[in-house]
Protein backbone atom coordinates (compact mmCIF):
# COMPACT_ATOMS: atom_id res chain seq x y z
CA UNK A 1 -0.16 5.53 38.96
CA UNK A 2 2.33 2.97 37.53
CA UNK A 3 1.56 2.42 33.48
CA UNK A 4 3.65 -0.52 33.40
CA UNK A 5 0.63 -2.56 32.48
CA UNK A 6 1.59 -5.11 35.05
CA UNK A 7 -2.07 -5.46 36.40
CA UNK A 8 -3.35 -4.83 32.97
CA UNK A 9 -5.85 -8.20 32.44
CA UNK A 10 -7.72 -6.97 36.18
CA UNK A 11 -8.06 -3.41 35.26
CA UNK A 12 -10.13 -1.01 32.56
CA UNK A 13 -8.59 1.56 30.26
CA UNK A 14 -10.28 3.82 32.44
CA UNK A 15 -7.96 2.72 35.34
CA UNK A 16 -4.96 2.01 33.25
CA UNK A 17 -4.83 5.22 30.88
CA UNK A 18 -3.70 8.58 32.63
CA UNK A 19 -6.47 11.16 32.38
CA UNK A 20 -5.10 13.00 28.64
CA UNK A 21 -4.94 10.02 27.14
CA UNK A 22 -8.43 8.55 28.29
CA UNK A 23 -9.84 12.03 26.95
CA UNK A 24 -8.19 10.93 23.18
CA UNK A 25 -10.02 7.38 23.39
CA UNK A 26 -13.79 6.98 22.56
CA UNK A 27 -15.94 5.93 25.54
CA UNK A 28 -16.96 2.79 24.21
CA UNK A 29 -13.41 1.56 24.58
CA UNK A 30 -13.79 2.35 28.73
CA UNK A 31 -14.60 -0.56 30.06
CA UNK A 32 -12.00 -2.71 27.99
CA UNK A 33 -9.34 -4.30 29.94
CA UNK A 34 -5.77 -3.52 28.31
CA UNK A 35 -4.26 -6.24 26.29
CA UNK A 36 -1.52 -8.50 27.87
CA UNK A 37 2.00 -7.09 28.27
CA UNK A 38 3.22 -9.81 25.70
CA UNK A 39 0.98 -8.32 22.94
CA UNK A 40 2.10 -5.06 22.82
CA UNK A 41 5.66 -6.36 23.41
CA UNK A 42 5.18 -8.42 20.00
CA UNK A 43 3.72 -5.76 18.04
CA UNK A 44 6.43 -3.70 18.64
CA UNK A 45 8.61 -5.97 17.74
CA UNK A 46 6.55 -6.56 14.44
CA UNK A 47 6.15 -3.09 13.91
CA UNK A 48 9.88 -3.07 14.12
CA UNK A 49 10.45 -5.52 11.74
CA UNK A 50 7.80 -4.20 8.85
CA UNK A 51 9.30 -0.82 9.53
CA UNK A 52 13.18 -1.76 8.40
CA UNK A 53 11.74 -3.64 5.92
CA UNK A 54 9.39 -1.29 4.46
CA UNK A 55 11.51 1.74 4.74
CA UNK A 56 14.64 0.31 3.38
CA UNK A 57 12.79 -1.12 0.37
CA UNK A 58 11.00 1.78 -0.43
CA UNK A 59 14.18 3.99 -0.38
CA UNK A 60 16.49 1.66 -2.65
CA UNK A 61 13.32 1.25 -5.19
CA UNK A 62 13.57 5.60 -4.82
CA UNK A 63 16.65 5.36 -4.81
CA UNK A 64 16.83 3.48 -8.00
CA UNK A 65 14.73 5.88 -10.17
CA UNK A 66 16.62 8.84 -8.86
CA UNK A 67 20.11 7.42 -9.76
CA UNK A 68 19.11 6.10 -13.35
CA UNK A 69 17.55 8.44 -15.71
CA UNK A 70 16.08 5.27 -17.60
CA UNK A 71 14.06 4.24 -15.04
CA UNK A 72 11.94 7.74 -15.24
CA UNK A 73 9.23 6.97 -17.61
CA UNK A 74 6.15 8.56 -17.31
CA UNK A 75 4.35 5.16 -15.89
CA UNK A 76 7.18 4.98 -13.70
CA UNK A 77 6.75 8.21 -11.79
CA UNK A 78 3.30 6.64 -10.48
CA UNK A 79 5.50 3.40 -9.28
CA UNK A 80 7.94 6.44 -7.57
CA UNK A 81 4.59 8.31 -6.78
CA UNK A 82 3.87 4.33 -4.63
CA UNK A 83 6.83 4.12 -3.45
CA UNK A 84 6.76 7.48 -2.13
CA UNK A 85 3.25 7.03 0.12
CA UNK A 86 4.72 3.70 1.32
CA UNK A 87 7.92 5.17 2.54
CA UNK A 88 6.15 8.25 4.52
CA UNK A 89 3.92 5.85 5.70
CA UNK A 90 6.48 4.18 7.76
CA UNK A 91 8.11 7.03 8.43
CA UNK A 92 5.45 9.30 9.79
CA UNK A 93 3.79 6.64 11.55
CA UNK A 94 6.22 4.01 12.52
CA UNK A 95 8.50 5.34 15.29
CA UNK A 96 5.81 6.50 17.58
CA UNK A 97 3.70 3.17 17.44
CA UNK A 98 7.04 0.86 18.83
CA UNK A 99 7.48 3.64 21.12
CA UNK A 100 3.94 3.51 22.36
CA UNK A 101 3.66 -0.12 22.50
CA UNK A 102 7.35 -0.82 24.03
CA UNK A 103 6.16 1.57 26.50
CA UNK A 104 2.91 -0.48 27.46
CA UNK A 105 0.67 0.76 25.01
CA UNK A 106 -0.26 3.85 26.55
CA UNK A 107 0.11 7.26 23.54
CA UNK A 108 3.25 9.15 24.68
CA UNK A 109 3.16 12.76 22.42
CA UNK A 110 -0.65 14.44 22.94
CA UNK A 111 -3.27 15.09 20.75
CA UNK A 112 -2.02 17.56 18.31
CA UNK A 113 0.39 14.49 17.36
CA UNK A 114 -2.50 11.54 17.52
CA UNK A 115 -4.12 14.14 14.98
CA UNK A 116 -0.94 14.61 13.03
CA UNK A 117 -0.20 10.75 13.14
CA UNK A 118 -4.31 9.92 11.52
CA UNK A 119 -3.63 12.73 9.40
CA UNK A 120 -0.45 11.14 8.00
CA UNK A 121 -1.70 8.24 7.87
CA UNK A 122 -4.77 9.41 5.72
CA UNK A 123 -2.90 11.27 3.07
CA UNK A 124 -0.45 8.53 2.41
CA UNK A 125 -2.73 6.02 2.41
CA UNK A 126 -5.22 8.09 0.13
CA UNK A 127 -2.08 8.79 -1.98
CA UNK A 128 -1.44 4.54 -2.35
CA UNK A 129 -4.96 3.77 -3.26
CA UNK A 130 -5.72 7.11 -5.76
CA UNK A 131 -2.05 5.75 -7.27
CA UNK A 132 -2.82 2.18 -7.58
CA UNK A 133 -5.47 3.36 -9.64
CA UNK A 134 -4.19 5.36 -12.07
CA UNK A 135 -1.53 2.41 -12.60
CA UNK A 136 -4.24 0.03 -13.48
CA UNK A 137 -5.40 2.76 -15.96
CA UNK A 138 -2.55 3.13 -17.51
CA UNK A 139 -2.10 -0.67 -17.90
CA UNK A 140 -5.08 -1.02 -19.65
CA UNK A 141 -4.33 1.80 -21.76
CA UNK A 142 -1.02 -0.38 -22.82
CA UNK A 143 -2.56 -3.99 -22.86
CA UNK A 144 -5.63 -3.17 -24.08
CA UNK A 145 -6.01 -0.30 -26.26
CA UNK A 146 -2.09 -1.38 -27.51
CA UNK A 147 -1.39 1.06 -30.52
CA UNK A 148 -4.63 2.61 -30.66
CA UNK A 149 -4.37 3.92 -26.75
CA UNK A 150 -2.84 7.32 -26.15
CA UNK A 151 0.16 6.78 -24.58
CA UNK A 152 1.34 8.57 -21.41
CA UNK A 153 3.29 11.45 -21.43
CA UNK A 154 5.27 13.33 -18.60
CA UNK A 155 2.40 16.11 -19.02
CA UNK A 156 -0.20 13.43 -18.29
CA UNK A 157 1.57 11.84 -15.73
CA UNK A 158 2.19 15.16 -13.89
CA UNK A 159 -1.56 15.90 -14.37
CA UNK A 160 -2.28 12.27 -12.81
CA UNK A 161 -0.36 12.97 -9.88
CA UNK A 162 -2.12 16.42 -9.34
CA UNK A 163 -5.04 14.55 -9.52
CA UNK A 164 -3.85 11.65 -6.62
CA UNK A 165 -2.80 14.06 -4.34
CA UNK A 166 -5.93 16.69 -4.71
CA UNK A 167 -7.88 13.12 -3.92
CA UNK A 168 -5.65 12.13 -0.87
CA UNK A 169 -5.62 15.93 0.09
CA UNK A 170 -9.07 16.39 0.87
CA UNK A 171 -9.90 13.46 2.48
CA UNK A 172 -7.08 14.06 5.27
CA UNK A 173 -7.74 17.98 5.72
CA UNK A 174 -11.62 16.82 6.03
CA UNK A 175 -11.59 15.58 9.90
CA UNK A 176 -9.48 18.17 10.58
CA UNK A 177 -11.83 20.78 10.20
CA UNK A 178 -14.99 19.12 11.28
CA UNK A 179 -15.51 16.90 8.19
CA UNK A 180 -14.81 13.55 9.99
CA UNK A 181 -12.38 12.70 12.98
CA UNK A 182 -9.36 11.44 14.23
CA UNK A 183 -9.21 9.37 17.28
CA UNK A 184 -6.95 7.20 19.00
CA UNK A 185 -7.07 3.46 18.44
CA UNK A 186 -7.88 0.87 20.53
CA UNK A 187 -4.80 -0.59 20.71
CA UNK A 188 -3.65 2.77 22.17
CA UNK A 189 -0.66 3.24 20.20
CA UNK A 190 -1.72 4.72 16.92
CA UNK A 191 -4.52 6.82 15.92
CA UNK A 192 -6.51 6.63 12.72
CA UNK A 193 -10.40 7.87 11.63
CA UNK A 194 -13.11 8.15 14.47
CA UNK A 195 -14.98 5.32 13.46
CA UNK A 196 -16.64 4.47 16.47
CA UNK A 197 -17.91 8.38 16.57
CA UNK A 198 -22.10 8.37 15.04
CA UNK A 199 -22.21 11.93 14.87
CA UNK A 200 -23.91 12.89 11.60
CA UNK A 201 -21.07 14.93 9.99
CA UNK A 202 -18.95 11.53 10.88
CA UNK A 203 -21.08 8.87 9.66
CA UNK A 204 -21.23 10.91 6.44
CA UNK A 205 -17.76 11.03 6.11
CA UNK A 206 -17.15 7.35 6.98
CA UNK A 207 -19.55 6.61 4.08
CA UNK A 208 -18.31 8.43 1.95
CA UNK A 209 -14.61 7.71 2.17
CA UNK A 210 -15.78 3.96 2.38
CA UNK A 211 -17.92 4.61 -1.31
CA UNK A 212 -15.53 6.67 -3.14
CA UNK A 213 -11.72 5.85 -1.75
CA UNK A 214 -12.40 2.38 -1.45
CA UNK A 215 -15.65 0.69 -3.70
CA UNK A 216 -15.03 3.18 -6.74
CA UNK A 217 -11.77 2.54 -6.74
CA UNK A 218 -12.24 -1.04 -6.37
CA UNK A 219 -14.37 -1.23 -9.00
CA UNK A 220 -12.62 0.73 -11.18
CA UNK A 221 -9.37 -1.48 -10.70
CA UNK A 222 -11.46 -4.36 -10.99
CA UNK A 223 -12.99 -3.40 -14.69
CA UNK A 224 -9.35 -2.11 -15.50
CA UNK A 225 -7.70 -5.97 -15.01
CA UNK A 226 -10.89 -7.45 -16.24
CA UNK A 227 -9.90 -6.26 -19.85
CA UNK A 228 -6.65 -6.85 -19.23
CA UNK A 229 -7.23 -10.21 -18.78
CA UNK A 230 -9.22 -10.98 -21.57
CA UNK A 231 -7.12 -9.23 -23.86
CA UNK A 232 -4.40 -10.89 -23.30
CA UNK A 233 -6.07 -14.36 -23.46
CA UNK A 234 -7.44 -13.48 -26.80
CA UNK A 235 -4.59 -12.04 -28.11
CA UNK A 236 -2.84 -15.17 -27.33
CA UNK A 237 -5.26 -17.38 -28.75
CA UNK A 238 -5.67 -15.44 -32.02
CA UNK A 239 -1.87 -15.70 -32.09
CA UNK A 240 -1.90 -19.52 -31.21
CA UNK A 241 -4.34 -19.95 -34.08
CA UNK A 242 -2.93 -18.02 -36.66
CA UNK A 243 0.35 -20.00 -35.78
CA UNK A 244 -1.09 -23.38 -36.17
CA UNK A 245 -2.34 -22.26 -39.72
CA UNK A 246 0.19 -21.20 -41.30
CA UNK A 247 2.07 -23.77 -39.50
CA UNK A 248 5.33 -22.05 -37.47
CA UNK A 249 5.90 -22.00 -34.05
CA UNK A 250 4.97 -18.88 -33.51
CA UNK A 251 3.95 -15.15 -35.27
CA UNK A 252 5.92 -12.79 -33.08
CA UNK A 253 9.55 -11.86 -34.02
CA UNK A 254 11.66 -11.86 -31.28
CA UNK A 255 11.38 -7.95 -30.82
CA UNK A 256 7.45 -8.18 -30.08
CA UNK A 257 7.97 -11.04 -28.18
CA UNK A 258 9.89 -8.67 -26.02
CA UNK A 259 7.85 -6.26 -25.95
CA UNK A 260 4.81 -8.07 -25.35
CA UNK A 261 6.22 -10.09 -22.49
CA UNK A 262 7.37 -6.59 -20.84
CA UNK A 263 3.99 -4.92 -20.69
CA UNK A 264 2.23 -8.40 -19.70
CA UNK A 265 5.03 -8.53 -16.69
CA UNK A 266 4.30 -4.83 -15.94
CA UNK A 267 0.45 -5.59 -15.61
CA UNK A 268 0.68 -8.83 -13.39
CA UNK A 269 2.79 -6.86 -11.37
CA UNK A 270 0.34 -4.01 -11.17
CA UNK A 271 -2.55 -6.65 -10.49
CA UNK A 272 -0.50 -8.50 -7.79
CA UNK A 273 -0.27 -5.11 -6.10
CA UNK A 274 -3.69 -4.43 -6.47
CA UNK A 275 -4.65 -7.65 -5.05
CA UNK A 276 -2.87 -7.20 -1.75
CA UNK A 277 -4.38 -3.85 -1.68
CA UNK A 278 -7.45 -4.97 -1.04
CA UNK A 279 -6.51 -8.41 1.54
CA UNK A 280 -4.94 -5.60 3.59
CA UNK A 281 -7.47 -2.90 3.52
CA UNK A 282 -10.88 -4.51 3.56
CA UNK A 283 -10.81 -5.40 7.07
CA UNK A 284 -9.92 -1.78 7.76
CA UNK A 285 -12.18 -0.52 5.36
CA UNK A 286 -15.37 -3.50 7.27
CA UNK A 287 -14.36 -1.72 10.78
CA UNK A 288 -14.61 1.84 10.36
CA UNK A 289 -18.30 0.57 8.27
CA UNK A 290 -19.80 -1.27 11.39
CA UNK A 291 -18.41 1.29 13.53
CA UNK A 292 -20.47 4.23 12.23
CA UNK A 293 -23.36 2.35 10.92
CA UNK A 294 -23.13 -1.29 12.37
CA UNK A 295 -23.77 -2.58 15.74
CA UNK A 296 -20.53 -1.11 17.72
CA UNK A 297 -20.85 -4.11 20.68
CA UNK A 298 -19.33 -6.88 18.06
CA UNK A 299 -16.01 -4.90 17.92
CA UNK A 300 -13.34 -5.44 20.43
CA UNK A 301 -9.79 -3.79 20.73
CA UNK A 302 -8.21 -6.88 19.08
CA UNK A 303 -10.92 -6.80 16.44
CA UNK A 304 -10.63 -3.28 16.01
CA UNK A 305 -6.92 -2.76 16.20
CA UNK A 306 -5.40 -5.74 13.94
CA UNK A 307 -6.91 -3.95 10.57
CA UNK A 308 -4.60 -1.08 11.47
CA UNK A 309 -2.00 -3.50 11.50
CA UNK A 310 -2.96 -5.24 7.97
CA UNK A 311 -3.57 -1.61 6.22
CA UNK A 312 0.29 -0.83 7.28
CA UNK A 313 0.94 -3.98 5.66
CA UNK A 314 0.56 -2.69 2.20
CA UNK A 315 3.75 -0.56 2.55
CA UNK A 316 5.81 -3.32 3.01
CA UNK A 317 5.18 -5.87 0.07
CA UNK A 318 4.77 -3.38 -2.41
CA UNK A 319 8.77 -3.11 -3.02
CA UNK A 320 9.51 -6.19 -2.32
CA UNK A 321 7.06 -7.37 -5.69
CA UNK A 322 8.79 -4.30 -7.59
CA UNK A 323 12.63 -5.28 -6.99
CA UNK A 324 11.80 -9.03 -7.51
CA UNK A 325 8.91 -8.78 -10.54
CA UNK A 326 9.27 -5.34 -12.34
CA UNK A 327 11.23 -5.41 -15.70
CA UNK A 328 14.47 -3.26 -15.62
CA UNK A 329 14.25 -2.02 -12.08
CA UNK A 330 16.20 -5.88 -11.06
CA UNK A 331 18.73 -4.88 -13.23
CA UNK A 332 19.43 -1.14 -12.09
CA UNK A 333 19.06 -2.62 -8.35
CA UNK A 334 21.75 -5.37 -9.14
CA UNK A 335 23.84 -2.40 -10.04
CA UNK A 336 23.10 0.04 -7.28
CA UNK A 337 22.98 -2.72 -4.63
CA UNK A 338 25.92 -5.48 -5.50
CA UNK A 339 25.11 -7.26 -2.90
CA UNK A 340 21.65 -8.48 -4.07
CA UNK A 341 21.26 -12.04 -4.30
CA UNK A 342 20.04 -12.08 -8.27
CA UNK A 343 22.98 -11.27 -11.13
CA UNK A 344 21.20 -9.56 -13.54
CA UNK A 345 23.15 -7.41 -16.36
CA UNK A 346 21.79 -5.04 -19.13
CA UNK A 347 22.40 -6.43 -22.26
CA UNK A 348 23.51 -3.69 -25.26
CA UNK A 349 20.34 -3.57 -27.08
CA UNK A 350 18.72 -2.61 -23.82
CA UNK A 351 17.34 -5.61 -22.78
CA UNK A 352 18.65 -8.20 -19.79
CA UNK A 353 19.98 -11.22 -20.04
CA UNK A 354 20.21 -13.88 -17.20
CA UNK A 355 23.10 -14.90 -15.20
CA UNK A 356 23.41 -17.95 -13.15
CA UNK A 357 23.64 -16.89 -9.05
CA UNK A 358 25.35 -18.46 -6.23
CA UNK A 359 23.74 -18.77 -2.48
CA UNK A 360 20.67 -20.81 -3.14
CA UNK A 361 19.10 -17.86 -5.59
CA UNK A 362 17.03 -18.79 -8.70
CA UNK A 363 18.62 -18.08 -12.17
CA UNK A 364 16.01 -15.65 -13.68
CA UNK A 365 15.89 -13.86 -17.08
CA UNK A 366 14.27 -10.39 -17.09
CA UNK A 367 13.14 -8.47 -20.24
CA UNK A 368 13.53 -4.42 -19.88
């Protein structure tokens, strides 16, 4: 049978699929005709695309921390620990997908690697949202709490990341031994959970995932920024006020100032982050729910299969906000990277000053 998809819209998967692969798909997704040639032609192409741009930003923010000893602060080894899931994302899952959509859609490499591929998939992204929190957390413990929080030491930062990865650890080894399942998507070129499987053992773990990997930690980001917030806003209007009073400008010296503007940067970065987060995974996160517990006949391929698509989205803004927004890591890019459009240089006290930049790029000054 030729697989070239060229009489794809007239045809089912069960016609178009060879017989291993239809065994990997769920039988709901039978009767479904194949998508166009030009779809899977284009997300390849944009798979392409978020893929360079993902794994290249990823590695230089890596890249960064490793080569400047600065950089490695304890809240900084969960931005690494991000930038890490991110990069293995792409890199575990990335290569096969173009190859599976340049080659018509159709899964090229069996199911042990389908199972490998969700599996990857699972522990990374597990590892990004279990991170994410534990950023927020320690965000508020800055903002919020300020002198009176206990601040984060390497010993509690290792003991965090224990923590993310014991969290993204069970929830990938779970469908692999009967807790859950892996299944090829319907866009045939990538495999995720079985959401579209109501077994009981499934349905529980569907739930489950969706209550404590996504709501919990949704709502505990949510409560984190919520303080965060109105810390900040009260902080500056008890500072505004005291100001006024006692009739100066302003209450900070120029080395709070500093300071204060650093952690506030740190924590709209954090919360820009977080926000994305969530565009990108809710639709995922709305899928695999109707699929397990919802009726199963509103979902189509295309409805089932652009989540995917969002959810690998997350891996590619992520360093593109760090190298643009974070305090300090500009700077140590500039230096690793010459080439990058913004001329940032340390100043000696530690800080950054601005420099004016050529090529269209915004002059920009950055606290560290």
């Amino acid at each position: 049978m030729n697989y070239n998809n060229q009489q794809a819209p007239q045809i089912s998967m069960r016609e178009y699929l060879p017989p291993d692969v239809l065994e990997m798909l769920h039988p709901v997704w039978h009767s479904f005709p194949p998508q166009k040639p030009i779809f899977y032609t284009l997300m390849a192409m944009l798979y392409t695309v978020m893929g360079v741009v993902s794994i290249f930003g990823n590695f230089a923010v890596l890249y960064v921390f490793v080569k400047f000893p600065k950089l490695r602060s304890p809240s900084n080894l969960l931005v690494m620990n991000l930038a890490f899931c991110d990069l293995m994302t792409m890199v575990t899952m990335v290569p096969e997908c173009i190859i599976n959509f340049f080659m018509g859609g159709v899964w090229q490499f069996g199911d042990w690697a389908c199972q490998f591929h969700a599996f990857c998939g699972s522990i990374f992204g597990g590892g990004q949202i279990a991170t994410l929190v534990f950023i927020s957390y320690d965000r508020y413990n800055v903002v919020v709490k300020g002198m009176g929080g206990k601040p984060l030491t390497y010993r509690r930062a290792m003991a965090f990341l224990t923590l993310i990865w014991s969290f993204a650890t069970f929830w990938s080894v779970g469908p692999l031994v009967g807790y859950g399942s892996y299944a090829l998507d319907a866009a045939l070129a990538s495999c995720s959970y079985g959401f579209m499987d109501k077994t009981f053992t499934n349905m529980a773990y569907i739930v489950s995932l969706f209550s404590m990997g996504y709501c919990c930690s949704l709502l505990f980001i949510s409560v984190c920024y919520w303080h965060i917030v109105k810390a900040v806003i009260a902080h500056e209007r008890t500072m505004k006020e005291q100001a006024k009073k006692m009739n100066v400008a302003s209450l900070k010296s120029n080395a709070d100032g500093d300071k204060q503007s650093t952690e506030i940067k740190i924590a709209k970065v954090a919360l820009l982050n977080v926000t994305l987060w969530v565009l990108a995974w809710t639709p995922f996160a709305a899928v695999c729910l109707i699929g397990v517990l919802g009726n199963q006949s509103v979902l189509t391929p295309m409805i089932a299969c652009l989540p995917v698509l969002m959810a690998k989205s997350s891996c590619v803004y992520n360093p593109i906000i760090y190298s643009l927004s974070h305090p300090k890591l500009r700077v140590y890019l500039k230096q690793a990277f010459p080439w990058f459009c913004i001329t940032t240089t340390p100043s000696d006290n530690g800080s950054t000053t601005s420099a004016k930049t050529t090529g269209g790029c915004e002059e920009r000054k950055d606290i560290a």
